[in-house]
Structure formats: C-alpha cells, structure tokens
C-alpha atoms as a PDB file:
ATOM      1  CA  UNK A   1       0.000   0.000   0.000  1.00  0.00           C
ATOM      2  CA  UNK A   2       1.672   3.833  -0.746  1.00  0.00           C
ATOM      3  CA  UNK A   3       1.889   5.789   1.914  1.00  0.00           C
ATOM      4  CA  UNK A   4      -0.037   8.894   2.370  1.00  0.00           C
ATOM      5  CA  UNK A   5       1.801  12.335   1.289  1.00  0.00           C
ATOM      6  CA  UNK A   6       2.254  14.476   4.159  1.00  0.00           C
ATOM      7  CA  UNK A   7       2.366  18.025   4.449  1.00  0.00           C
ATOM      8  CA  UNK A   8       5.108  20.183   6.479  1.00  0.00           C
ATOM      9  CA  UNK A   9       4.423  23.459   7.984  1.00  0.00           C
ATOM     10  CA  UNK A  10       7.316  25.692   8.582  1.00  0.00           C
ATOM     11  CA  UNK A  11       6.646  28.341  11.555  1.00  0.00           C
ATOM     12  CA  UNK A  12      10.102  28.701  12.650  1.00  0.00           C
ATOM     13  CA  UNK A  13      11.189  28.699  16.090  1.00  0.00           C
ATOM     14  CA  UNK A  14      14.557  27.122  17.186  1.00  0.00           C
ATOM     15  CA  UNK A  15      14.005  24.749  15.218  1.00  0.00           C
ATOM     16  CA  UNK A  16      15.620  26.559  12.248  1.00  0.00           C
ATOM     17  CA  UNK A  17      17.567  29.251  13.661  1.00  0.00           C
ATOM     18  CA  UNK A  18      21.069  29.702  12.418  1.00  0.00           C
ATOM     19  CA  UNK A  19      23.866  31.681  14.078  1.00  0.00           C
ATOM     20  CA  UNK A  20      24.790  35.371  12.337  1.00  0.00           C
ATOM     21  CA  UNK A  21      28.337  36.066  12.396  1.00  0.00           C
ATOM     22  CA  UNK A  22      27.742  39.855  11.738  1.00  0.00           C
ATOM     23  CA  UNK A  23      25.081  40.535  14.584  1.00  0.00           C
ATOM     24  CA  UNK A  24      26.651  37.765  16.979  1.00  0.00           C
ATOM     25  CA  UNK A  25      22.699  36.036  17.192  1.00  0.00           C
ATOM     26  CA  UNK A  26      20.518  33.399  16.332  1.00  0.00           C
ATOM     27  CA  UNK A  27      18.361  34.792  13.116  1.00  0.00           C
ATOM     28  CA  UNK A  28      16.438  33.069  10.817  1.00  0.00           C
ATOM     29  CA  UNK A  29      17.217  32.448   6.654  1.00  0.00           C
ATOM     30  CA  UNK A  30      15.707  29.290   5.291  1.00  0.00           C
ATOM     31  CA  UNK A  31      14.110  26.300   6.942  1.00  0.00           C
ATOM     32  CA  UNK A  32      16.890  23.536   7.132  1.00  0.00           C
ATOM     33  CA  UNK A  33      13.503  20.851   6.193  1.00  0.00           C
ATOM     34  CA  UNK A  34      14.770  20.212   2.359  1.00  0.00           C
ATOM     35  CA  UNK A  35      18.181  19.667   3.648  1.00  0.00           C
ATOM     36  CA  UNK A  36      16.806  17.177   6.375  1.00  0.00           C
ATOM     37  CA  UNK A  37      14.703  15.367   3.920  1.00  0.00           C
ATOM     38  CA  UNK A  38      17.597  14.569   1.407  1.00  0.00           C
ATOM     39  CA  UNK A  39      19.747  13.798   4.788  1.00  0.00           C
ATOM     40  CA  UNK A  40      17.238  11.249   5.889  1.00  0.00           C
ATOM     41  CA  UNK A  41      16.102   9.796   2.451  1.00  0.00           C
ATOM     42  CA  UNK A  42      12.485  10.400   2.988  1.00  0.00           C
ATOM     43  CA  UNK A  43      10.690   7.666   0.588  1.00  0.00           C
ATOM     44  CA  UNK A  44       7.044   9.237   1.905  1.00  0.00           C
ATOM     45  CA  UNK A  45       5.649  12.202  -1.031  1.00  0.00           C
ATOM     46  CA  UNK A  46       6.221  15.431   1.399  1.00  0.00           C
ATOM     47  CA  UNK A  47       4.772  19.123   0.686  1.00  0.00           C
ATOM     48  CA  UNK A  48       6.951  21.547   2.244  1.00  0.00           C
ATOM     49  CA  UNK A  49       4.732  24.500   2.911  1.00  0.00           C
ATOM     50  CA  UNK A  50       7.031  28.048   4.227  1.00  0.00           C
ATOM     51  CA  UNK A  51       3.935  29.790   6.769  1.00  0.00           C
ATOM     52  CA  UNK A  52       6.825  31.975   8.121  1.00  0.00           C
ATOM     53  CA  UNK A  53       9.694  32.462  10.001  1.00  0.00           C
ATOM     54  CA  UNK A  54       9.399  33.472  13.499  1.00  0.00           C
ATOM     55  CA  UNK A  55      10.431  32.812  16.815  1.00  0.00           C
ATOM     56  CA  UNK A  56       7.259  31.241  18.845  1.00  0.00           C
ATOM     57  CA  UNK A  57       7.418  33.269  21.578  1.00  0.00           C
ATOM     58  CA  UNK A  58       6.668  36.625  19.182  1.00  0.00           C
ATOM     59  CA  UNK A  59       3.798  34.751  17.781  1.00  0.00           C
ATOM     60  CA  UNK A  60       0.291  36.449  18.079  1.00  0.00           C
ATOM     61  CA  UNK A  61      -3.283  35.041  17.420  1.00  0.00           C
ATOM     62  CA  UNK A  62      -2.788  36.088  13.868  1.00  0.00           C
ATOM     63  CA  UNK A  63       0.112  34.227  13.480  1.00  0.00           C
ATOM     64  CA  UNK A  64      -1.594  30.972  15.101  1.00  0.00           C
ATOM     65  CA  UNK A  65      -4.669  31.372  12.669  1.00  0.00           C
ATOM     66  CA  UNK A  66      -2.200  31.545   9.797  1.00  0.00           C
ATOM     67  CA  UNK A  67      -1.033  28.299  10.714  1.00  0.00           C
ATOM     68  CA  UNK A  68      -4.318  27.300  11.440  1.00  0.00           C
ATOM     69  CA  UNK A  69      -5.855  27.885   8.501  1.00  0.00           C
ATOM     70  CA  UNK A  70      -2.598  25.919   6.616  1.00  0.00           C
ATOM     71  CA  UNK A  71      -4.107  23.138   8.747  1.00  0.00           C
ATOM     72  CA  UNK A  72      -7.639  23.547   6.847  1.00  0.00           C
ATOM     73  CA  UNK A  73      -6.642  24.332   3.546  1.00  0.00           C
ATOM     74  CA  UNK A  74      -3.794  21.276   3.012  1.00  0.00           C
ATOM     75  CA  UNK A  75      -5.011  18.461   0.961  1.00  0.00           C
ATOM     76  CA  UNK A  76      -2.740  15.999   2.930  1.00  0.00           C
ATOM     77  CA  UNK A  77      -4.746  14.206   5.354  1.00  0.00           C
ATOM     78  CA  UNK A  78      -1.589  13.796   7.750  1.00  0.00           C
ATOM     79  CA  UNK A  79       0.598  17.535   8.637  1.00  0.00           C
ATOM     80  CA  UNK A  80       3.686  18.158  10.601  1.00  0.00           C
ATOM     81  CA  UNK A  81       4.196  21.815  12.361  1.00  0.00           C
ATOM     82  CA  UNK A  82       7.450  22.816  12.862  1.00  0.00           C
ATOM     83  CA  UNK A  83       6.804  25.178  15.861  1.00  0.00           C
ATOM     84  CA  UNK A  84       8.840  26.967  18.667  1.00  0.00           C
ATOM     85  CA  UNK A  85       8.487  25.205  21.771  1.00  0.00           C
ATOM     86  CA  UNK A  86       7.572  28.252  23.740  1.00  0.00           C
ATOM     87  CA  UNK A  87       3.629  28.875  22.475  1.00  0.00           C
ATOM     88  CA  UNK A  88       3.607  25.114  20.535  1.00  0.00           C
ATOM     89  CA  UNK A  89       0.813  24.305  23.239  1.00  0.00           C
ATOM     90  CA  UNK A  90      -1.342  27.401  22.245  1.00  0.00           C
ATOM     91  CA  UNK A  91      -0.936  26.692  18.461  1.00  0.00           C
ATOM     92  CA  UNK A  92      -1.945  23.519  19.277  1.00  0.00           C
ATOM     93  CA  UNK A  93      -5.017  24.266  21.154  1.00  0.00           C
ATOM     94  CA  UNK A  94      -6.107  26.890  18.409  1.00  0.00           C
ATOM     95  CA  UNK A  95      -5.784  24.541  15.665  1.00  0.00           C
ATOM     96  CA  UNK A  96      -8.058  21.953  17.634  1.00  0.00           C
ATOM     97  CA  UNK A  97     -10.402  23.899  18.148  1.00  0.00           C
ATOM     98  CA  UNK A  98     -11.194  23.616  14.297  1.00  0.00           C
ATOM     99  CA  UNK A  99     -11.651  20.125  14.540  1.00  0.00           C
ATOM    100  CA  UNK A 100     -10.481  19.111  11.633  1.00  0.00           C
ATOM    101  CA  UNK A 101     -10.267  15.274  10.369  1.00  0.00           C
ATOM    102  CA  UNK A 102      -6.532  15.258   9.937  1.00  0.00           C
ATOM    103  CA  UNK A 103      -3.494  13.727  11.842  1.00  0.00           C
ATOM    104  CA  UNK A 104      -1.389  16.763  13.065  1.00  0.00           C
ATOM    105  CA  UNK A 105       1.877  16.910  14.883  1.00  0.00           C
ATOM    106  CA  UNK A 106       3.710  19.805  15.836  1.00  0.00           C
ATOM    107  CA  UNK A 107       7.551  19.304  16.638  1.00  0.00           C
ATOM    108  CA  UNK A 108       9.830  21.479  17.760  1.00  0.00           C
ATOM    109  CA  UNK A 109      13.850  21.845  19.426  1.00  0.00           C
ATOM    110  CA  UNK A 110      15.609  23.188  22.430  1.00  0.00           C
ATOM    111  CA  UNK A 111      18.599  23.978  19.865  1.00  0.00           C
ATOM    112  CA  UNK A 112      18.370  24.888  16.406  1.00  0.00           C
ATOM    113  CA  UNK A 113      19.283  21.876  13.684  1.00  0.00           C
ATOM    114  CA  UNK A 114      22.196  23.739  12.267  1.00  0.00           C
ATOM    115  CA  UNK A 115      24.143  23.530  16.186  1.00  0.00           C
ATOM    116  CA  UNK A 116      25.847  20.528  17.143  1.00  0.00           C
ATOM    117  CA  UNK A 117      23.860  18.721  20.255  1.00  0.00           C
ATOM    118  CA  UNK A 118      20.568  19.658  18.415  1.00  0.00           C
ATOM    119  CA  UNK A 119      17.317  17.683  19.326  1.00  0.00           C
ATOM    120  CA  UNK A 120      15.809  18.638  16.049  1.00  0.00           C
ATOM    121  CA  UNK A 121      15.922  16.039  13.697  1.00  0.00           C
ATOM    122  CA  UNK A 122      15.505  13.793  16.249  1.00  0.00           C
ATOM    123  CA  UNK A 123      12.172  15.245  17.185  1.00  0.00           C
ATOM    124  CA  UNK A 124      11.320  15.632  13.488  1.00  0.00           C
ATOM    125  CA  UNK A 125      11.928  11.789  13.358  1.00  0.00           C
ATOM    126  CA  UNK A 126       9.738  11.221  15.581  1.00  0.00           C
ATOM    127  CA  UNK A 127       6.857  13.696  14.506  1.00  0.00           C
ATOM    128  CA  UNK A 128       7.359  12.353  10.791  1.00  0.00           C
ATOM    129  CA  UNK A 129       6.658   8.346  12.259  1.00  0.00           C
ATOM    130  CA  UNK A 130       4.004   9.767  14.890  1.00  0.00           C
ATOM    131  CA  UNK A 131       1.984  11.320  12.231  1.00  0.00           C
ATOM    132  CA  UNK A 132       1.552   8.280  10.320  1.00  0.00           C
ATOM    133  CA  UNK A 133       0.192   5.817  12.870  1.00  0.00           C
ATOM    134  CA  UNK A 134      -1.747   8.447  15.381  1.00  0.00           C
ATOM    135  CA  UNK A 135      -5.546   8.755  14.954  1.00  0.00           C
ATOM    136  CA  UNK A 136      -6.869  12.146  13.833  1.00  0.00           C
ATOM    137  CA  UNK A 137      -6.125  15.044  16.098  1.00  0.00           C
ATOM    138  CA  UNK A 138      -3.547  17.276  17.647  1.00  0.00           C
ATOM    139  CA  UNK A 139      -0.096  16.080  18.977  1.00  0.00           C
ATOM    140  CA  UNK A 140       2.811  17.078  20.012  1.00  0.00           C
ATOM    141  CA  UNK A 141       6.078  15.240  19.650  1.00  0.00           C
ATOM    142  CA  UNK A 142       8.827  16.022  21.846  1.00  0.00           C
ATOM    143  CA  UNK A 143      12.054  14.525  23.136  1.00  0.00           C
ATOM    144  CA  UNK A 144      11.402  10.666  22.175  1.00  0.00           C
ATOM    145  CA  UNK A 145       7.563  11.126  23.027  1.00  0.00           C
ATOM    146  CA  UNK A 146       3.884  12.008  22.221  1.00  0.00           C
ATOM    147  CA  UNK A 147       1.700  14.408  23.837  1.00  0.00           C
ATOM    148  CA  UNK A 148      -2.142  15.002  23.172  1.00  0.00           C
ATOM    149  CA  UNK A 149      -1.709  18.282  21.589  1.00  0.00           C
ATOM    150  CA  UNK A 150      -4.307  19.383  24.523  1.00  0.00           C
ATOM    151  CA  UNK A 151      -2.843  18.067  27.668  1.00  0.00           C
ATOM    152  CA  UNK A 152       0.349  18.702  27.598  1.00  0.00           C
ATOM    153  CA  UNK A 153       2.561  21.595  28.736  1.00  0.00           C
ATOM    154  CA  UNK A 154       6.709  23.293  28.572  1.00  0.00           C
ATOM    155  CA  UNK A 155       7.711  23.166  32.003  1.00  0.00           C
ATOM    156  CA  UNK A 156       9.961  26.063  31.679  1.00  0.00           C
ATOM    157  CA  UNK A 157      12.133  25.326  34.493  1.00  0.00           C
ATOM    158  CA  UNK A 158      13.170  22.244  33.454  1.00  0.00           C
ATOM    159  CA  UNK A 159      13.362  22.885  29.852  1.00  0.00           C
ATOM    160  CA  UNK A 160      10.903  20.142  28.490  1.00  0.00           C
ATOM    161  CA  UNK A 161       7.490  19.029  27.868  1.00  0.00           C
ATOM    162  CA  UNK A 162       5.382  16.980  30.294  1.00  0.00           C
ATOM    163  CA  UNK A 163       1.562  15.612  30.400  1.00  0.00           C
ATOM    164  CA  UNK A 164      -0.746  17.921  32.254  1.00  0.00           C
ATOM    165  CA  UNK A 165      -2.213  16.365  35.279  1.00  0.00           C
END
C-alpha cells in the first residue's frame, strides 16, 4: 500500500535558527527541512509548505490562525508543524479547536538543527513516524515522546514538555 503524502508546515522557532556572524545572534534564513529530507532519504511524497519564520514566543493570534488555517486548507490528510516550543501548546489548542479530520503533529527543538547537540531532527523523526500511525487530532512530539496536543505543557524550568495532570 503507498503511503499517504504528508504536508510540512514551517513556523520557525529554534528549530531553524542559524547563528549570524555579523550581529553575533541566532536569526532566521531558510528552513533547514529540504536539507533534512535529502539527509534522511524520505521515501514518503512530502509538501513543504514556508507559513513563516518566526520565533514562537513573538507569535500572536494572527500568526496561530495563519497556521491554522494551513491546517484547513492542506489536501494531505496527515501535517507536521514545525513550531517553537515556547507557544507550541497554544498553536496547538487553536488549531483543535477547528476540529479538523486530519493527523497533526507539531515538533519542535531546544537547539536549532544547524548547532551541534541539536534535538531537532531527532524530534522531526519522531513527529514524521508519529503522524503516520496516530488517529486524527492534535499532537505534540517532543524529546522521544507524544503528547495530546491538549494536555500537555513546557515546564519552563526544566526545559521540556510533560503531560498535564
């Protein structure tokens, strides 16, 4: 049987940040997804869709309906969100509330792909397998595992995700 295509959404967040020599910071240029795909010799048909480039925790409601409405419009049946981990729980919650009938994981990293140590294709690993066998509905997939996009939350002083209780 083929596998179903599946549909990327790039947001940003650490995820794809890269360091800039000149201003001495983490900026943003191009998502590093093409580059992971080739890396990983994806054999699934994958949409890469650019939403924007922005660091989560500068995200507004507008920017979470953009995404949102991504969600609606895609023809895939199955999406990944590439998020920032720091408002991934509110994106998550606003794009539940449409209810849609698709299988949608958002992914994120505590350091950007392009920096050694990064979690990021790691997580993307595990968002790209999660999205294939999960039911329909919001998820998040973070450091080896899956969260119900709606009970889950970044315990900031720890520096990772964790169920809600």
């Amino acid at each position: 049987m083929p596998a179903k295509p599946i549909r990327v959404i790039v947001t940003g967040g650490t995820f794809d940040k890269l360091y800039d020599e000149i201003r001495g910071e983490l900026t943003f240029k191009e998502s590093a997804l093409p580059e992971i795909l080739k890396l990983v010799r994806v054999e699934v048909p994958v949409e890469i869709e650019m939403n924007q480039l922005i660091d989560s925790i500068h995200m507004q409601d507008v920017n979470r309906a953009s995404v949102a409405e991504a969600c609606k419009r895609a023809p895939e049946e199955l999406i990944i969100i590439t998020h920032g981990t720091d408002t991934m729980v509110e994106t998550a919650a606003q794009i539940s509330s449409a209810g849609l009938e698709k299988t949608i994981v958002l992914t994120g990293a505590m350091v950007p792909y392009r920096v050694q140590g990064s979690d990021a294709l790691f997580n993307f690993g595990s968002a790209f397998s999660a999205v294939q066998i999960l039911p329909h509905g919001v998820w998040i997939a973070m450091s080896g595992r899956i969260f119900a996009g709606n009970k889950v939350r970044k315990n900031r002083s720890i520096g990772r995700f964790e169920d809600l209780p």
